[in-house]
Protein backbone atom coordinates (compact mmCIF):
# COMPACT_ATOMS: atom_id res chain seq x y z
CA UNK A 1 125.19 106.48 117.85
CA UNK A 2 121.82 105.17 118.29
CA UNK A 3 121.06 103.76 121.92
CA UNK A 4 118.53 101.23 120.23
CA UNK A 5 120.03 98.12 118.46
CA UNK A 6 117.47 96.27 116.37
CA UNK A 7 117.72 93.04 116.67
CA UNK A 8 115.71 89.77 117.56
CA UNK A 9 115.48 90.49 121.07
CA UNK A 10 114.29 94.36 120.75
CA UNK A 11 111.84 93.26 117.77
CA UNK A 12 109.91 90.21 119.64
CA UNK A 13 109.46 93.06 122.69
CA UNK A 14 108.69 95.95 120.20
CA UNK A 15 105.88 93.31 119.09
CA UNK A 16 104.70 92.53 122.50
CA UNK A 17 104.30 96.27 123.15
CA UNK A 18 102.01 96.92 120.16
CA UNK A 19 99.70 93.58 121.13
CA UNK A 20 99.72 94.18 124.71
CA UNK A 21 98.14 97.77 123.84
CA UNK A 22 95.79 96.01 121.27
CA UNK A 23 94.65 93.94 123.90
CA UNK A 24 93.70 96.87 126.22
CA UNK A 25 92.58 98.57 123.26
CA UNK A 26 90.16 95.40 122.57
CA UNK A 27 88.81 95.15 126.11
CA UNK A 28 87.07 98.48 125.58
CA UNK A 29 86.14 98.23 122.64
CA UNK A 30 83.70 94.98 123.76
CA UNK A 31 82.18 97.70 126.38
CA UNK A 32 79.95 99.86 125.93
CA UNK A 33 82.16 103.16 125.44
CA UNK A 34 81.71 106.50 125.27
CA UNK A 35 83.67 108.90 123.05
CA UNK A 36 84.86 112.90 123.47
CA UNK A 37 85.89 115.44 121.13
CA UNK A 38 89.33 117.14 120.87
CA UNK A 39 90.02 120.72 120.40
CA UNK A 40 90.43 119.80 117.05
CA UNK A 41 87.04 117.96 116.62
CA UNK A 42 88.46 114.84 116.13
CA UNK A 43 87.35 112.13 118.75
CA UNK A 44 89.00 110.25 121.06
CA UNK A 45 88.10 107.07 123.39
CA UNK A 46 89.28 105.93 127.10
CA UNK A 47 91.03 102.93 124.17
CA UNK A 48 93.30 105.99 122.80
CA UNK A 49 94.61 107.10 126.37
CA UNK A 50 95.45 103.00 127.79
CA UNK A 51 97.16 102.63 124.69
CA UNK A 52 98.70 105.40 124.37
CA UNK A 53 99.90 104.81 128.20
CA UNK A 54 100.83 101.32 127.24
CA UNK A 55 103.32 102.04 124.43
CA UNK A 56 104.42 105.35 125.85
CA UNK A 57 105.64 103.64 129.23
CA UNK A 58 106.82 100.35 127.39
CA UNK A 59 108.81 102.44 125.57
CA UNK A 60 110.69 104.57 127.77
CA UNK A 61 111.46 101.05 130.12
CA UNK A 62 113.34 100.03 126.80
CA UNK A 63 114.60 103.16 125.39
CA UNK A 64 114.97 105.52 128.43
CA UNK A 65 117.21 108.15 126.37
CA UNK A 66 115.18 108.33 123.58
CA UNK A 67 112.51 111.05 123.28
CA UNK A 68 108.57 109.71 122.70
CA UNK A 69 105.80 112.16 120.57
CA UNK A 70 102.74 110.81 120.68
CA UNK A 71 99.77 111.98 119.43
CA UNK A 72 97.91 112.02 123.09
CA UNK A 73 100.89 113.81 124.27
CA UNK A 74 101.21 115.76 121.56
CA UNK A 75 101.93 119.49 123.38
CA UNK A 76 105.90 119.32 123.19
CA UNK A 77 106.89 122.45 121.62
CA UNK A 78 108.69 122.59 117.72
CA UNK A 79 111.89 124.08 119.91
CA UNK A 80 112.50 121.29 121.88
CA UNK A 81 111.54 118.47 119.31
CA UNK A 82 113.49 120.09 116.57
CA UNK A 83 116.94 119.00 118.56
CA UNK A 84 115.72 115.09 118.29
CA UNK A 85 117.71 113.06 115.62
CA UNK A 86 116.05 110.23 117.12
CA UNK A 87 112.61 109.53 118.68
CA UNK A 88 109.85 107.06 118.70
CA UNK A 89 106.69 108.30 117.32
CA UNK A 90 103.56 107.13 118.07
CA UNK A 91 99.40 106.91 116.93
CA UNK A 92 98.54 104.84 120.04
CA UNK A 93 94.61 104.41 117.96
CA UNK A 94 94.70 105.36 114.50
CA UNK A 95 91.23 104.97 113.20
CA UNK A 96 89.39 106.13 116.24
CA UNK A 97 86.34 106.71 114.43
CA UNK A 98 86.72 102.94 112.48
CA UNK A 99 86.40 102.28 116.50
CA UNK A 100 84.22 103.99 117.10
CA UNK A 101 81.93 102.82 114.36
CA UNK A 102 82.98 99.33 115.28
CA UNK A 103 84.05 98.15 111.82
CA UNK A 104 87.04 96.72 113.45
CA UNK A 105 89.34 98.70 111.11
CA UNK A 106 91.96 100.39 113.52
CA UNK A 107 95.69 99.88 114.41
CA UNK A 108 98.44 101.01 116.75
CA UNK A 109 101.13 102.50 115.48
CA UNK A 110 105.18 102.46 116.17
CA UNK A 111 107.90 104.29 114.54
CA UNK A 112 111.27 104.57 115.25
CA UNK A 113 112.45 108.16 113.22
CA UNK A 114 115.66 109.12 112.48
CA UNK A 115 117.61 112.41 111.22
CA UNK A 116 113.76 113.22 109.88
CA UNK A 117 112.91 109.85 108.42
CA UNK A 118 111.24 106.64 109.65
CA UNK A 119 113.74 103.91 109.90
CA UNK A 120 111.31 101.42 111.44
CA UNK A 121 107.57 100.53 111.89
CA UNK A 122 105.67 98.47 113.70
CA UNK A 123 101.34 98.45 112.78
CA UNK A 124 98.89 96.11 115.07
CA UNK A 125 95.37 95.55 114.11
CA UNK A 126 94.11 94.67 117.26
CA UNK A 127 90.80 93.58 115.88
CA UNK A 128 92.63 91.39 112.96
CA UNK A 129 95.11 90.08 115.50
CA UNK A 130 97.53 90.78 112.38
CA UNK A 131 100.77 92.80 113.17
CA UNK A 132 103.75 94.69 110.22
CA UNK A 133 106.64 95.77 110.77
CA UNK A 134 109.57 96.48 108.52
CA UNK A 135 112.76 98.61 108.52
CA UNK A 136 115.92 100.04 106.52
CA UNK A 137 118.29 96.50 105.52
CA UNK A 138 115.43 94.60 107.65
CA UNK A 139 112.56 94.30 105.07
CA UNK A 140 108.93 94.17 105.52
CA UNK A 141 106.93 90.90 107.75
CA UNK A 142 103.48 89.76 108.39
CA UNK A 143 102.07 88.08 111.73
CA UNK A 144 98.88 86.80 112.33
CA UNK A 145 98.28 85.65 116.22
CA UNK A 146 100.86 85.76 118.69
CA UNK A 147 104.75 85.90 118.54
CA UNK A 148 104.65 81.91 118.59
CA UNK A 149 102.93 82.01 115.00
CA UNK A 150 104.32 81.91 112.02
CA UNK A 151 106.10 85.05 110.58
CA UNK A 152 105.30 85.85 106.34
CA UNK A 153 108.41 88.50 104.83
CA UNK A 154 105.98 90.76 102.83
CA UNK A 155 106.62 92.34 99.70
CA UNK A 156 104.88 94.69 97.52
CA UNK A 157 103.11 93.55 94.03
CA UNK A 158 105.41 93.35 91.02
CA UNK A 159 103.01 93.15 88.56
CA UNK A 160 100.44 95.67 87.63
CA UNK A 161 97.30 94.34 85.37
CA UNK A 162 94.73 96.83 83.49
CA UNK A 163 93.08 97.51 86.70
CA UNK A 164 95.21 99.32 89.57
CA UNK A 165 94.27 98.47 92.90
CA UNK A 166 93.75 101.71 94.90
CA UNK A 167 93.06 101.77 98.64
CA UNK A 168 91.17 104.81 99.79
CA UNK A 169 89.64 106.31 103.68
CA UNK A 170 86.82 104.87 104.23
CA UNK A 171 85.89 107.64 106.96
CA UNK A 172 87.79 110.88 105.24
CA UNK A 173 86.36 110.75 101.43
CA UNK A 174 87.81 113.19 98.65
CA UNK A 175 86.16 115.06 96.09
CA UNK A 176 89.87 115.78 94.59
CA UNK A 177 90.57 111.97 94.55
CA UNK A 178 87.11 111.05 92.99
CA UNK A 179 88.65 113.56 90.05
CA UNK A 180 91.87 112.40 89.71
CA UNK A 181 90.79 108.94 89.79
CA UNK A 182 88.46 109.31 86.33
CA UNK A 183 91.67 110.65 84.79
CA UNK A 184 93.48 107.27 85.68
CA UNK A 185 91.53 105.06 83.82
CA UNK A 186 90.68 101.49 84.56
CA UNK A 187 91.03 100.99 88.65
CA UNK A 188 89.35 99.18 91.64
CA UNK A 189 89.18 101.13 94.93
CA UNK A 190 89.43 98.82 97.83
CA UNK A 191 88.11 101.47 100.81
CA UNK A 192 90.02 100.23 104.59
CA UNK A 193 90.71 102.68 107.52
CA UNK A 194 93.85 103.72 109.48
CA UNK A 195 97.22 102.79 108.58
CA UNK A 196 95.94 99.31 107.51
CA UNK A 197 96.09 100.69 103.60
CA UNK A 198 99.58 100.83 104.24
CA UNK A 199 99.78 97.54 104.84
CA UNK A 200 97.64 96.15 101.92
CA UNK A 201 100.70 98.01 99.56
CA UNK A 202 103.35 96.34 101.51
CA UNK A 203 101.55 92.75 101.35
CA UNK A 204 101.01 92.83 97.57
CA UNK A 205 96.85 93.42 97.91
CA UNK A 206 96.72 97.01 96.96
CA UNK A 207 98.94 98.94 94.30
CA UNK A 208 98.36 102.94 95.58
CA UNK A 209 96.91 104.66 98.59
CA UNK A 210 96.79 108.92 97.02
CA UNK A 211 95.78 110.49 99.88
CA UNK A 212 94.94 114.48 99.19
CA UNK A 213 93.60 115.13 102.29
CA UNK A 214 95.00 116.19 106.14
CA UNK A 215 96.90 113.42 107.99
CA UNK A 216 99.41 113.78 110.98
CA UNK A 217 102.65 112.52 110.84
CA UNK A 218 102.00 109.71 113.44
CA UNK A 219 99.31 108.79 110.79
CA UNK A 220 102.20 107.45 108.44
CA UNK A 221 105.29 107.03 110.03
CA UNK A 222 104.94 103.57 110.55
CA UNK A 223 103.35 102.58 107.27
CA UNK A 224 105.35 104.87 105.63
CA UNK A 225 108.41 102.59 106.68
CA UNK A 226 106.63 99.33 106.18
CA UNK A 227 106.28 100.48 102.71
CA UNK A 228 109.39 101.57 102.03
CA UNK A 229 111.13 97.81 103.34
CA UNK A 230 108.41 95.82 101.23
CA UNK A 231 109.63 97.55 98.06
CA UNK A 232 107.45 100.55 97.80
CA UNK A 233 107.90 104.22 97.08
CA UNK A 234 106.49 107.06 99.42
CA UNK A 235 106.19 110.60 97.73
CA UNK A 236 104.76 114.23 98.27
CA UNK A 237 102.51 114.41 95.26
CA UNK A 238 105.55 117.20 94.32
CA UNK A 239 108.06 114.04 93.92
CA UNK A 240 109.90 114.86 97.00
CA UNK A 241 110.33 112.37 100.13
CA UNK A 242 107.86 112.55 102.52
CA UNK A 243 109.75 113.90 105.83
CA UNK A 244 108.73 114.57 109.38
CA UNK A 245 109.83 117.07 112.39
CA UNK A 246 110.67 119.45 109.88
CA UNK A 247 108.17 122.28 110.74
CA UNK A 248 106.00 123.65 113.99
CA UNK A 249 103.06 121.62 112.59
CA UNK A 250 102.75 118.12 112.48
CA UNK A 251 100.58 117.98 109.29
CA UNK A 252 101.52 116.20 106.14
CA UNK A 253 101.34 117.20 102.79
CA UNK A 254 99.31 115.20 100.73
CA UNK A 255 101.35 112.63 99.59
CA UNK A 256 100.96 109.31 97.42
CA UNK A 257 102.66 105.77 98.51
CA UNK A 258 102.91 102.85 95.93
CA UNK A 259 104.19 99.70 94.75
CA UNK A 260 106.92 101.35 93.07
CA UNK A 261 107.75 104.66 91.58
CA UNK A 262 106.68 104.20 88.03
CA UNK A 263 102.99 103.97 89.25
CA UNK A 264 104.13 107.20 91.44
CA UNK A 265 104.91 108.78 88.51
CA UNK A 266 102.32 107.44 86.10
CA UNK A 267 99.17 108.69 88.79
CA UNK A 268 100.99 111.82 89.77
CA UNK A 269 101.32 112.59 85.70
């Protein structure tokens, strides 16, 4: 049995968490920063480390038995992980280089997996002041401001006009995706970074987000869920369900999420 009950209690803190680290996140990013480079080449920011100390010690206050893989802390081998059924996994600044390049276009993300799946999400755009969540029987909600403001259920578009609405990277472009785009026909591409396309699907603003280059799992866990709740359909461009902690490498195949799985089908075609 799960140690974490979702509830109305667990949600308002799970909420807290993810502004409290946008807030630290935010009081660097006014600063005048200074950025390094991974192993891997990709950047990173003092803003990744406090939030990813933020969330990853919130976390294990609430859930002490429950295992945390976060993409700063990343180094826990396939051997151990493997075992989890449960964990929270975590992008503690997804879009560093949206930060970076100060377009305000970056989120932290949440997800609460399970038996290889993500049951929950939680995304907070810091910079927006806008937080999702959603999760299995829970559905998909909006905030904007605080935990005092009003909270919107979210849902994904159920109409489709001529013109699809596809979100794209704004900071990883595709030569594949410029392609396969001419072959769809009439469409608008609405460019956003991070997880935040995600979102756009599960509020109704954006119909597809085809994404056929690398990502890491903590890239779309969260979104991924929110998806899911609001309606939507998540798919390796193969058909298959997108599914996580399955292999030594925490890569994901490209994979296409949508409004529902007719336009899966119809792009993927």
């Amino acid at each position: 049995m799960s140690e974490f009950l979702l509830n109305s209690d667990s949600l308002n803190k799970l909420i807290e968490i993810s502004i409290d680290a946008g807030k630290a996140i935010m009081d660097i990013y006014k600063t005048d920063f200074d950025f390094e480079k991974k192993n891997d080449e990709s950047p990173i920011t003092a803003a990744d480390l406090c939030s990813h100390e933020i969330i990853s010690d919130s976390l294990s206050k609430l859930t002490p038995k429950i295992p945390i893989l976060s993409e700063e802390s990343s180094y826990i081998p396939f051997t151990e992980r493997s075992c989890w059924d449960e964990y929270w996994l975590i992008d503690p600044l997804d879009g560093t280089k949206e930060f970076i390049n100060r377009n305000g276009e970056f989120t932290t993300n949440i997800a609460l997996m399970k038996n290889n799946k993500p049951a929950f999400g939680i995304i907070h755009a810091p910079c927006l002041n806008q937080t999702y969540w959603g999760g299995e029987s829970l559905g998909s909600y909006y905030l904007e401001g605080d935990l005092d403001s009003d909270i919107k259920k979210i849902n994904v578009s159920s109409s489709f006009d001529q013109e699809i609405k596809m979100v794209s990277s704004r900071s990883h472009p595709s030569n594949d995706l410029k392609c396969i785009l001419k072959m769809i026909g009439d469409h608008k591409i609405l460019s956003i970074g991070s997880s935040l396309k995600f979102c756009l699907i599960a509020k109704g603003e954006a119909d597809c987000y085809l994404r056929l280059g690398p990502t890491s799992e903590w890239d779309t866990a969260a979104g991924d869920a929110i998806v899911k709740s609001a309606g939507g359909s998540v798919k390796v461009i193969n058909g298959s369900e997108l599914e996580y902690n399955k292999l030594d490498s925490i890569l994901n195949p490209s994979f296409i999420a949508a409004a529902n799985e007719e336009l899966v089908f119809k792009i993927l075609d």
